[in-house]
ModelCIF file with pLDDT and N, C-alpha, C, O atoms, coordinates in Angstrom:
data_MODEL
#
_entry.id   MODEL 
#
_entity.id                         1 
_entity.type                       polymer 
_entity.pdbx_number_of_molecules   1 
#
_entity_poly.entity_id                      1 
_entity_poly.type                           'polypeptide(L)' 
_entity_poly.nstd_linkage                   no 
_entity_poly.nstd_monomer                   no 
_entity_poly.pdbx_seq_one_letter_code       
;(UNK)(UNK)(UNK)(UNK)(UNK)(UNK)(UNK)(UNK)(UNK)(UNK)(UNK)(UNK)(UNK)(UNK)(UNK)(UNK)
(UNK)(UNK)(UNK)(UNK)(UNK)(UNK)(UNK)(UNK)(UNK)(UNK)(UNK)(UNK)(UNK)(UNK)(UNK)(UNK)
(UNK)(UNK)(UNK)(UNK)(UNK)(UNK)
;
_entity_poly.pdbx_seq_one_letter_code_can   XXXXXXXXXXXXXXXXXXXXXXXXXXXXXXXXXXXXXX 
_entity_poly.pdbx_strand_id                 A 
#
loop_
_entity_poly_seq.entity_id 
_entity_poly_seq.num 
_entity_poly_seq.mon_id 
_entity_poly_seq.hetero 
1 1  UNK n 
1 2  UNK n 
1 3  UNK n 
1 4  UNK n 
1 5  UNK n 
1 6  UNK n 
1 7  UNK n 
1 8  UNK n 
1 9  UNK n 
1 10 UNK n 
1 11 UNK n 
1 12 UNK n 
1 13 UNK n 
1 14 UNK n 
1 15 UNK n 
1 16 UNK n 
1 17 UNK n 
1 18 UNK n 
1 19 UNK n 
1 20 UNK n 
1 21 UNK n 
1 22 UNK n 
1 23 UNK n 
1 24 UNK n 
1 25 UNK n 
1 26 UNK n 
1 27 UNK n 
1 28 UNK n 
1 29 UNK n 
1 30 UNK n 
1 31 UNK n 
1 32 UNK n 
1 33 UNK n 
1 34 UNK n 
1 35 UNK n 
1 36 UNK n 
1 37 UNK n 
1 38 UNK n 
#
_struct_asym.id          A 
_struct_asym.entity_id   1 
#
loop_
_ma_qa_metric.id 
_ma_qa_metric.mode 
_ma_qa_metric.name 
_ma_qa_metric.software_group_id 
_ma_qa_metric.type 
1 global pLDDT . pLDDT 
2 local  pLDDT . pLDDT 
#
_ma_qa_metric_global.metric_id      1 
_ma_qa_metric_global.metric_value   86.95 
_ma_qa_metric_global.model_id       1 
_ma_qa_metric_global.ordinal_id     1 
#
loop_
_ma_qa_metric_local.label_asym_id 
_ma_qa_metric_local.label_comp_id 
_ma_qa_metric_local.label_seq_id 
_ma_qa_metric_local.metric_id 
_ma_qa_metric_local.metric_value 
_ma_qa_metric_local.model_id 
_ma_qa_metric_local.ordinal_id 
A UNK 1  2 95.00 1 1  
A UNK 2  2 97.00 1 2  
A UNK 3  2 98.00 1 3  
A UNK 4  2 98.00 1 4  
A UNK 5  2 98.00 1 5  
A UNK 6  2 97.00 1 6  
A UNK 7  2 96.00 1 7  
A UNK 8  2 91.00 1 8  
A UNK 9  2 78.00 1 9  
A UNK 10 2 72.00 1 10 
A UNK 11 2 59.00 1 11 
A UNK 12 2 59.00 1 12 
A UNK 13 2 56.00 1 13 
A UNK 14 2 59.00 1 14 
A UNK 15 2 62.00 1 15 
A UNK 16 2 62.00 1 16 
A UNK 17 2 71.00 1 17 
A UNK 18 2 74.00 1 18 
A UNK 19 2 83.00 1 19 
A UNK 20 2 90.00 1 20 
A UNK 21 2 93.00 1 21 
A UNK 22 2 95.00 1 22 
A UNK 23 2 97.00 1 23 
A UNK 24 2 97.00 1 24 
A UNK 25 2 97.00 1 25 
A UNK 26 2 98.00 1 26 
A UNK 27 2 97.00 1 27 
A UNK 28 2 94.00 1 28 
A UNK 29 2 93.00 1 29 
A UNK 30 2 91.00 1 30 
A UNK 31 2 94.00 1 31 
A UNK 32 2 93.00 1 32 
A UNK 33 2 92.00 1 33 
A UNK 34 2 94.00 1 34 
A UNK 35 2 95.00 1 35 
A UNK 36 2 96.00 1 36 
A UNK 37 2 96.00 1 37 
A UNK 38 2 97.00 1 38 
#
loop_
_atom_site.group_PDB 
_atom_site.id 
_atom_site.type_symbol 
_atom_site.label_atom_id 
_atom_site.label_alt_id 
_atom_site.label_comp_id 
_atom_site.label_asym_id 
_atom_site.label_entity_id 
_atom_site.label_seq_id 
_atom_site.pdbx_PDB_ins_code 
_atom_site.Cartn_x 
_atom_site.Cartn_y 
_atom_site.Cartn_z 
_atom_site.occupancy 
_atom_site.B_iso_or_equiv 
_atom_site.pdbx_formal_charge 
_atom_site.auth_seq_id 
_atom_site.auth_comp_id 
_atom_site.auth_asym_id 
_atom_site.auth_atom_id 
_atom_site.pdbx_PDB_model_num 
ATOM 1   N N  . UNK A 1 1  ? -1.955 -9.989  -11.550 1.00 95.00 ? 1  UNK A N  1 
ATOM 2   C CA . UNK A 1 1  ? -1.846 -8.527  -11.490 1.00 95.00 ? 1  UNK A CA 1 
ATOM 3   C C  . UNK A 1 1  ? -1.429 -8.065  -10.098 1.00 95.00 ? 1  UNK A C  1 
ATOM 4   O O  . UNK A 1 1  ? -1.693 -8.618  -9.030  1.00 95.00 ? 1  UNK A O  1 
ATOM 5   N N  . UNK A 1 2  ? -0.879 -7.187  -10.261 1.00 97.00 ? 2  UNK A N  1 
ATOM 6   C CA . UNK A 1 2  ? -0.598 -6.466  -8.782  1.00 97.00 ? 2  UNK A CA 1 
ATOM 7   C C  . UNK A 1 2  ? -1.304 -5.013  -8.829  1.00 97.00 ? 2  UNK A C  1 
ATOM 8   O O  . UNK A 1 2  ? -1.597 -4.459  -9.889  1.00 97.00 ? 2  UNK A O  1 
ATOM 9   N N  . UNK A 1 3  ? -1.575 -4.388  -7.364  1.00 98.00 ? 3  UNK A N  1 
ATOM 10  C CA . UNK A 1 3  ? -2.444 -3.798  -7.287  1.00 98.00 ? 3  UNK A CA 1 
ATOM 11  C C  . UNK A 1 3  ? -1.637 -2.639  -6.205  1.00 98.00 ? 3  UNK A C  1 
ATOM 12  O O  . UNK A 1 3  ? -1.591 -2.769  -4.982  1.00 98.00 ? 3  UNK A O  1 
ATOM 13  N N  . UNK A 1 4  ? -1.049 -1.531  -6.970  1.00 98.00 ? 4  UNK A N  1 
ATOM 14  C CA . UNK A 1 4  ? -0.470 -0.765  -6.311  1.00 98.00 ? 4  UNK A CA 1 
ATOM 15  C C  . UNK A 1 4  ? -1.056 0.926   -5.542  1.00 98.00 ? 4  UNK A C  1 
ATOM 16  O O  . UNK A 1 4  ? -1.315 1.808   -6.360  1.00 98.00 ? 4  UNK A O  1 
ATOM 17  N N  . UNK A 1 5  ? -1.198 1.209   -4.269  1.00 98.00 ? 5  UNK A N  1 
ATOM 18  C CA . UNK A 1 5  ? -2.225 2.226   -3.096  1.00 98.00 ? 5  UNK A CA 1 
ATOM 19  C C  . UNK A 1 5  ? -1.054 2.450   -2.932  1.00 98.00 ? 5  UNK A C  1 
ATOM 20  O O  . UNK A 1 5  ? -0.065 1.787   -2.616  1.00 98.00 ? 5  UNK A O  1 
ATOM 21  N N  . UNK A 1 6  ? -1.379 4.000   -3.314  1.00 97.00 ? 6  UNK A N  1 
ATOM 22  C CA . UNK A 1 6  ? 0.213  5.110   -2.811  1.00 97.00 ? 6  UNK A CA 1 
ATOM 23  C C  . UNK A 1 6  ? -0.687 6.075   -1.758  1.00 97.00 ? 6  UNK A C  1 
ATOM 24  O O  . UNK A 1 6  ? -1.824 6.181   -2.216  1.00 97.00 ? 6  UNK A O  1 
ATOM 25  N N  . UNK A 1 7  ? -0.541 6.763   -0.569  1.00 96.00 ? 7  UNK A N  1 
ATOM 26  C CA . UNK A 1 7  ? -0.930 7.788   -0.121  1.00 96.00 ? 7  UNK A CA 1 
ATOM 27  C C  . UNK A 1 7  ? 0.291  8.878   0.199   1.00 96.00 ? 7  UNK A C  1 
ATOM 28  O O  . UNK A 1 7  ? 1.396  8.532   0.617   1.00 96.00 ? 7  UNK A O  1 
ATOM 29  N N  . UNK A 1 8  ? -0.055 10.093  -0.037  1.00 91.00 ? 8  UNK A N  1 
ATOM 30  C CA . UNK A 1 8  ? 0.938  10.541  -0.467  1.00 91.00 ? 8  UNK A CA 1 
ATOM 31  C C  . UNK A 1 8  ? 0.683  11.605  1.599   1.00 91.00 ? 8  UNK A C  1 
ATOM 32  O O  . UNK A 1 8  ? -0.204 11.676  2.450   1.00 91.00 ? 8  UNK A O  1 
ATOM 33  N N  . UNK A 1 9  ? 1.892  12.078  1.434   1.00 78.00 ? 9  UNK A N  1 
ATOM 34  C CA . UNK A 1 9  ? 2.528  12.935  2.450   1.00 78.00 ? 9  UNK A CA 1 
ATOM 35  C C  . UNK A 1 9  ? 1.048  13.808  3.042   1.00 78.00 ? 9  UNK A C  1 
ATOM 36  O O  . UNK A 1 9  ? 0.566  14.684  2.323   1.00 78.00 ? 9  UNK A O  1 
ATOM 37  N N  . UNK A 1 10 ? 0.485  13.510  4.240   1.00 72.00 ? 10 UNK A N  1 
ATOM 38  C CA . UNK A 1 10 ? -0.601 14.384  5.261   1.00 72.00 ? 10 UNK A CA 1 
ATOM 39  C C  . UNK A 1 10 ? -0.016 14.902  6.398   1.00 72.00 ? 10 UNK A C  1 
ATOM 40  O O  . UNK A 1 10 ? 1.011  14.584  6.999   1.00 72.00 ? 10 UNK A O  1 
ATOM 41  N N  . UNK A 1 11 ? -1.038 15.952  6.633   1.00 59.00 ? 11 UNK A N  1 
ATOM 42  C CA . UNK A 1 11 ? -0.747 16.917  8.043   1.00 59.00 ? 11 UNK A CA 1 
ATOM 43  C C  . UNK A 1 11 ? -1.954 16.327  9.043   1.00 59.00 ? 11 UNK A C  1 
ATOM 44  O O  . UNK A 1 11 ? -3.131 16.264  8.690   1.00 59.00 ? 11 UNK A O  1 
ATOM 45  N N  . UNK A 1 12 ? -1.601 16.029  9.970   1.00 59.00 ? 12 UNK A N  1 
ATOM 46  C CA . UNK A 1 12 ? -2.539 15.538  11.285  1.00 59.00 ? 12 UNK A CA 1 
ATOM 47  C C  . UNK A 1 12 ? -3.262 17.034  11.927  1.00 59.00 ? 12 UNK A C  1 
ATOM 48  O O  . UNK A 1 12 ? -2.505 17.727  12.606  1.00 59.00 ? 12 UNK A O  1 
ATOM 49  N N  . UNK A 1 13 ? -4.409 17.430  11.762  1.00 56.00 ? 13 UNK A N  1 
ATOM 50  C CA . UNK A 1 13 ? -4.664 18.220  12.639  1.00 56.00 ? 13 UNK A CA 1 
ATOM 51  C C  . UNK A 1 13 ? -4.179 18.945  13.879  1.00 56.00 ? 13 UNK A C  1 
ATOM 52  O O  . UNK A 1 13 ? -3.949 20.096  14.250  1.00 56.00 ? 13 UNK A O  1 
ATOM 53  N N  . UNK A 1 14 ? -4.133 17.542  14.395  1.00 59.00 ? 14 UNK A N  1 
ATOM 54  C CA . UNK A 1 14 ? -4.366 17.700  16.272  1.00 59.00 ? 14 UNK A CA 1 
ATOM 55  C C  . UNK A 1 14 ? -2.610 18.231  16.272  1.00 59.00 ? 14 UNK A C  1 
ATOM 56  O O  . UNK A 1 14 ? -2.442 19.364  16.725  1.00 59.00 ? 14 UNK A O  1 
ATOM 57  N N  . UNK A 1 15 ? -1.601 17.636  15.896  1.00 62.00 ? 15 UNK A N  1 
ATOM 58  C CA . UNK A 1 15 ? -0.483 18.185  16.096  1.00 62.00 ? 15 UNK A CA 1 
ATOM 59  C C  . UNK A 1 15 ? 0.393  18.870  15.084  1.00 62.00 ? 15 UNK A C  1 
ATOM 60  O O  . UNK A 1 15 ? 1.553  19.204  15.326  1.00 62.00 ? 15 UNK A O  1 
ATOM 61  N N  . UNK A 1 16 ? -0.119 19.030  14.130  1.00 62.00 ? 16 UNK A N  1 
ATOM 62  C CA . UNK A 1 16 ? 0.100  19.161  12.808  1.00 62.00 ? 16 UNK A CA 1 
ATOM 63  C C  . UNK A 1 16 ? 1.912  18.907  12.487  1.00 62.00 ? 16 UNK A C  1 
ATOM 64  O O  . UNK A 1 16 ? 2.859  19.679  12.334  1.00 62.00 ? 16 UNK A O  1 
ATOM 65  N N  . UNK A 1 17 ? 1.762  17.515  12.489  1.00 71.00 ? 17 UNK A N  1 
ATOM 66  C CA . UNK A 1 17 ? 3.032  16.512  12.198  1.00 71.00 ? 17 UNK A CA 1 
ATOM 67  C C  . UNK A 1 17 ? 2.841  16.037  10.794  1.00 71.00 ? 17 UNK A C  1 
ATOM 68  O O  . UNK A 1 17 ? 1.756  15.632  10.377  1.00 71.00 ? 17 UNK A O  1 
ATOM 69  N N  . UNK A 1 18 ? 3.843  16.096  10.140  1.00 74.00 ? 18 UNK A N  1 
ATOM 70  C CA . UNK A 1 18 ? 3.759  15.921  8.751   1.00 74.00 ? 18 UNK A CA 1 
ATOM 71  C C  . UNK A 1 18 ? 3.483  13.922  8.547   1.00 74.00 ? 18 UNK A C  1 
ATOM 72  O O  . UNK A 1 18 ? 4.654  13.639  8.293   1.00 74.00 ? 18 UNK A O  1 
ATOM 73  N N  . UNK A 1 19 ? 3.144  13.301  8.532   1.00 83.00 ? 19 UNK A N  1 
ATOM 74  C CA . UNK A 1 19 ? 2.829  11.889  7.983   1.00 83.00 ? 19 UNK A CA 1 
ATOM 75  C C  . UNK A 1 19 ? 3.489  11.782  6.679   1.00 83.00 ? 19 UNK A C  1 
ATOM 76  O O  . UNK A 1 19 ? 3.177  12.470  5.707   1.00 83.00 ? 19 UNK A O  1 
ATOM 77  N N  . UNK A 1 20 ? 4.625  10.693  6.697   1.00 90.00 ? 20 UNK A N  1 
ATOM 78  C CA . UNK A 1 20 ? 5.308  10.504  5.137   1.00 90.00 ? 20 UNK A CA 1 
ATOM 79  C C  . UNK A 1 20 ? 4.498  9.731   4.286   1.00 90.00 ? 20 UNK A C  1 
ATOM 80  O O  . UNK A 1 20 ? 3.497  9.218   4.786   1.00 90.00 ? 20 UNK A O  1 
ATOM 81  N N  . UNK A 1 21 ? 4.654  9.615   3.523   1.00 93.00 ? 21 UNK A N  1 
ATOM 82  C CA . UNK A 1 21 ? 3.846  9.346   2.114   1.00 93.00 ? 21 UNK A CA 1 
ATOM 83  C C  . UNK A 1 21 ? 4.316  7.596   2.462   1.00 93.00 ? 21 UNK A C  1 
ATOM 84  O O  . UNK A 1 21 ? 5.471  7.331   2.795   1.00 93.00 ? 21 UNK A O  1 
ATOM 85  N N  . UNK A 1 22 ? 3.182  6.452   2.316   1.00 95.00 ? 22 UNK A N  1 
ATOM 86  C CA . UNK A 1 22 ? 3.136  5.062   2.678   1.00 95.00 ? 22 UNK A CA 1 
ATOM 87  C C  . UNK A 1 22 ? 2.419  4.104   1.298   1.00 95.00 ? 22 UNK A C  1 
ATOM 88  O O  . UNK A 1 22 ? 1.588  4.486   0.475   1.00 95.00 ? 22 UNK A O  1 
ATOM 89  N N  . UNK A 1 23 ? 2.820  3.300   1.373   1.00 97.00 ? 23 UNK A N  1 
ATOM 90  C CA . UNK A 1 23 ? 1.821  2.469   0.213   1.00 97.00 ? 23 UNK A CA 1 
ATOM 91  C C  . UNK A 1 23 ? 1.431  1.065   0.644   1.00 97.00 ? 23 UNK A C  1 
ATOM 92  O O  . UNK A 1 23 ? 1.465  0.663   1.807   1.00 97.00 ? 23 UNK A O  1 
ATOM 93  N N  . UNK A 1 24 ? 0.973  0.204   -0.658  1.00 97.00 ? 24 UNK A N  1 
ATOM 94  C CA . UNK A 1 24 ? 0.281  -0.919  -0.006  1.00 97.00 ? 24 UNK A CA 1 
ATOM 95  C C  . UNK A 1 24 ? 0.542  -1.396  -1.689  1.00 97.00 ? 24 UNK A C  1 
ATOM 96  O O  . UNK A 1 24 ? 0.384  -0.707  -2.697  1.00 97.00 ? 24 UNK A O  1 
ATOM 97  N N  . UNK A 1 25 ? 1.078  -3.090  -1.552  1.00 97.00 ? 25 UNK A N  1 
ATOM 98  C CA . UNK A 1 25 ? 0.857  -3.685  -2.464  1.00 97.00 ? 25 UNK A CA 1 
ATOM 99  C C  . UNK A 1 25 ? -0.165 -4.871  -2.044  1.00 97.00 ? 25 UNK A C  1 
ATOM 100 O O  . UNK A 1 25 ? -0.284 -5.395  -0.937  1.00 97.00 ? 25 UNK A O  1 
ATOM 101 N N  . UNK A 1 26 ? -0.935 -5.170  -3.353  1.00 98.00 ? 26 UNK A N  1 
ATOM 102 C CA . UNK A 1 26 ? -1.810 -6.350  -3.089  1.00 98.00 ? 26 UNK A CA 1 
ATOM 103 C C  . UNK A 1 26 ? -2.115 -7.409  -4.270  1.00 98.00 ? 26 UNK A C  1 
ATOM 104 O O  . UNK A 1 26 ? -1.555 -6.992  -5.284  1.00 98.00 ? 26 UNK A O  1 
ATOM 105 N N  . UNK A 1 27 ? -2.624 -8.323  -4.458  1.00 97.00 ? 27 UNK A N  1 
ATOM 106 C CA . UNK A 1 27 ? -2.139 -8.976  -4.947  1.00 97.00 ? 27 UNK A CA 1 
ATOM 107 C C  . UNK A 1 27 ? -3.486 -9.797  -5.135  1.00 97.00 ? 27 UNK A C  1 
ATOM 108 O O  . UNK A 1 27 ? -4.049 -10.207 -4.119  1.00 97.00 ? 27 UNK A O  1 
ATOM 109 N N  . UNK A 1 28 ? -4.104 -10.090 -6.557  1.00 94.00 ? 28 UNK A N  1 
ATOM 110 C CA . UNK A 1 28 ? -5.483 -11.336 -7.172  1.00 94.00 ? 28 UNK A CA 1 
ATOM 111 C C  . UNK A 1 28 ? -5.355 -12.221 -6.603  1.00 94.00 ? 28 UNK A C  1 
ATOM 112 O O  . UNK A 1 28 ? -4.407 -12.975 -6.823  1.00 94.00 ? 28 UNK A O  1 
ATOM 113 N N  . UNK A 1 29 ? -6.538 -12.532 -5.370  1.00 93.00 ? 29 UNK A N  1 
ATOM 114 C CA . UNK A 1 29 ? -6.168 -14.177 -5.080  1.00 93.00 ? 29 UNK A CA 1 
ATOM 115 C C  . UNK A 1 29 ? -5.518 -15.537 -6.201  1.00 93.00 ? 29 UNK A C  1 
ATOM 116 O O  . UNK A 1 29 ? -5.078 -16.652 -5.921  1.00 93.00 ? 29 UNK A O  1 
ATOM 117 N N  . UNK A 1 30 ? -5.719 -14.784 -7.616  1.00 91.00 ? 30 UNK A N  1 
ATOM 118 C CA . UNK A 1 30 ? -5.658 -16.042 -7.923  1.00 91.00 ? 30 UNK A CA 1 
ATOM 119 C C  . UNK A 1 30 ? -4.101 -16.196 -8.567  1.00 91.00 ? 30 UNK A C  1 
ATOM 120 O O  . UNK A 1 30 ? -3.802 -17.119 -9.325  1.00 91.00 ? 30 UNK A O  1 
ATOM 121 N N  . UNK A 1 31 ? -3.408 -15.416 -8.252  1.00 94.00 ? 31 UNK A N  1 
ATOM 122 C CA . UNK A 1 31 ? -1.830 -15.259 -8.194  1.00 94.00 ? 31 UNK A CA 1 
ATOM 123 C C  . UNK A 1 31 ? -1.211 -17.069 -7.757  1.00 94.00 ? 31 UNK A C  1 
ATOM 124 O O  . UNK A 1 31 ? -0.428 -17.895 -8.226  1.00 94.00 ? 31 UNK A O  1 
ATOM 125 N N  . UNK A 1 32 ? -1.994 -16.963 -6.785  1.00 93.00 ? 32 UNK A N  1 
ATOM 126 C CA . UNK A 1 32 ? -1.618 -18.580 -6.080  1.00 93.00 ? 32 UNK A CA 1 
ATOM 127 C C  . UNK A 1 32 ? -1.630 -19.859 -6.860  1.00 93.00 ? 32 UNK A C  1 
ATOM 128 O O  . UNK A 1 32 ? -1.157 -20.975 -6.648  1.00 93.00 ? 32 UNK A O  1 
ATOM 129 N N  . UNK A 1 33 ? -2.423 -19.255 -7.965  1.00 92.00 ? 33 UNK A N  1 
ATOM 130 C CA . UNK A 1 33 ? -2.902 -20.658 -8.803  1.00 92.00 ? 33 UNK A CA 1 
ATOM 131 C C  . UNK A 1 33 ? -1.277 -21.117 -9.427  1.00 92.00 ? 33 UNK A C  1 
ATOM 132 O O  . UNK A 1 33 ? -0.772 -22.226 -9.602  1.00 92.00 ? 33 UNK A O  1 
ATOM 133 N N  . UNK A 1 34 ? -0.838 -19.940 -9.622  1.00 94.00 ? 34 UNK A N  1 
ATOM 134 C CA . UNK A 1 34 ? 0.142  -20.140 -10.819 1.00 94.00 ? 34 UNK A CA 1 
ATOM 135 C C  . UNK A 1 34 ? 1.844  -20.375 -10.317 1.00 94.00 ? 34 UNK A C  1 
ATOM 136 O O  . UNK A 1 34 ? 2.731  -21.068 -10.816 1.00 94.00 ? 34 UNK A O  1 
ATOM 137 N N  . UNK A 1 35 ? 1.834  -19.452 -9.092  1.00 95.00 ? 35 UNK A N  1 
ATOM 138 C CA . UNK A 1 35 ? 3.006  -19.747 -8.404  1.00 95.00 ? 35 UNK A CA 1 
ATOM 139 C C  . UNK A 1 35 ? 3.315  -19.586 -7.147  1.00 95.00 ? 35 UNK A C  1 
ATOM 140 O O  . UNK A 1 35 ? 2.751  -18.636 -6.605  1.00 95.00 ? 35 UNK A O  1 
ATOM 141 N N  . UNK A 1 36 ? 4.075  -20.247 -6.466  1.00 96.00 ? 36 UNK A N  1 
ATOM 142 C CA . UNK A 1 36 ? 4.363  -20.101 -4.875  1.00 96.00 ? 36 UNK A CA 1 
ATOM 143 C C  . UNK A 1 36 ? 5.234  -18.840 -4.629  1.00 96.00 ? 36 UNK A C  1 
ATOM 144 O O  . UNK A 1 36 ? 5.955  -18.135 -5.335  1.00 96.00 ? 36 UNK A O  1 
ATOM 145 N N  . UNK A 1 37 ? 4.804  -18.862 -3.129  1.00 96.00 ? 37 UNK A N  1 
ATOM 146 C CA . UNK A 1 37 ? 4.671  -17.871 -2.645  1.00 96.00 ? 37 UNK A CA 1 
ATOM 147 C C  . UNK A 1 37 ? 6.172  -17.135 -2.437  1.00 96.00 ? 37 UNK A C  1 
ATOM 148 O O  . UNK A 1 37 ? 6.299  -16.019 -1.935  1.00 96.00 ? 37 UNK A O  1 
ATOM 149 N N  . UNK A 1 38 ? 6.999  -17.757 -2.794  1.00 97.00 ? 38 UNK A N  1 
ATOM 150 C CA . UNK A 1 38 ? 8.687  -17.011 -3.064  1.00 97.00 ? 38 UNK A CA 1 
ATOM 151 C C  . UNK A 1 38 ? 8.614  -16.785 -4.436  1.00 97.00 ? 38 UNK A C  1 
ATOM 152 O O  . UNK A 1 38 ? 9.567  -16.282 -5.031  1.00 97.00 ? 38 UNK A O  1 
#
């Protein structure tokens, strides 16, 4: 399975600079069992 973290577009207080929207993929350790890593 893959495990997809979106955060979407924030304003910083202190300078109020817009922050673009970033994500994060991750991934079941046990991904490894089955296939390499390319």
């Amino acid at each position: 399975p893959l495990t997809f973290i979106l955060w979407t577009a924030t304003t910083e207080d202190e300078n109020d600079e817009r922050l673009p929207p970033s994500a994060k993929v991750l991934f079941d350790e046990s991904a490894g069992k089955f296939l390499n890593v390319e």
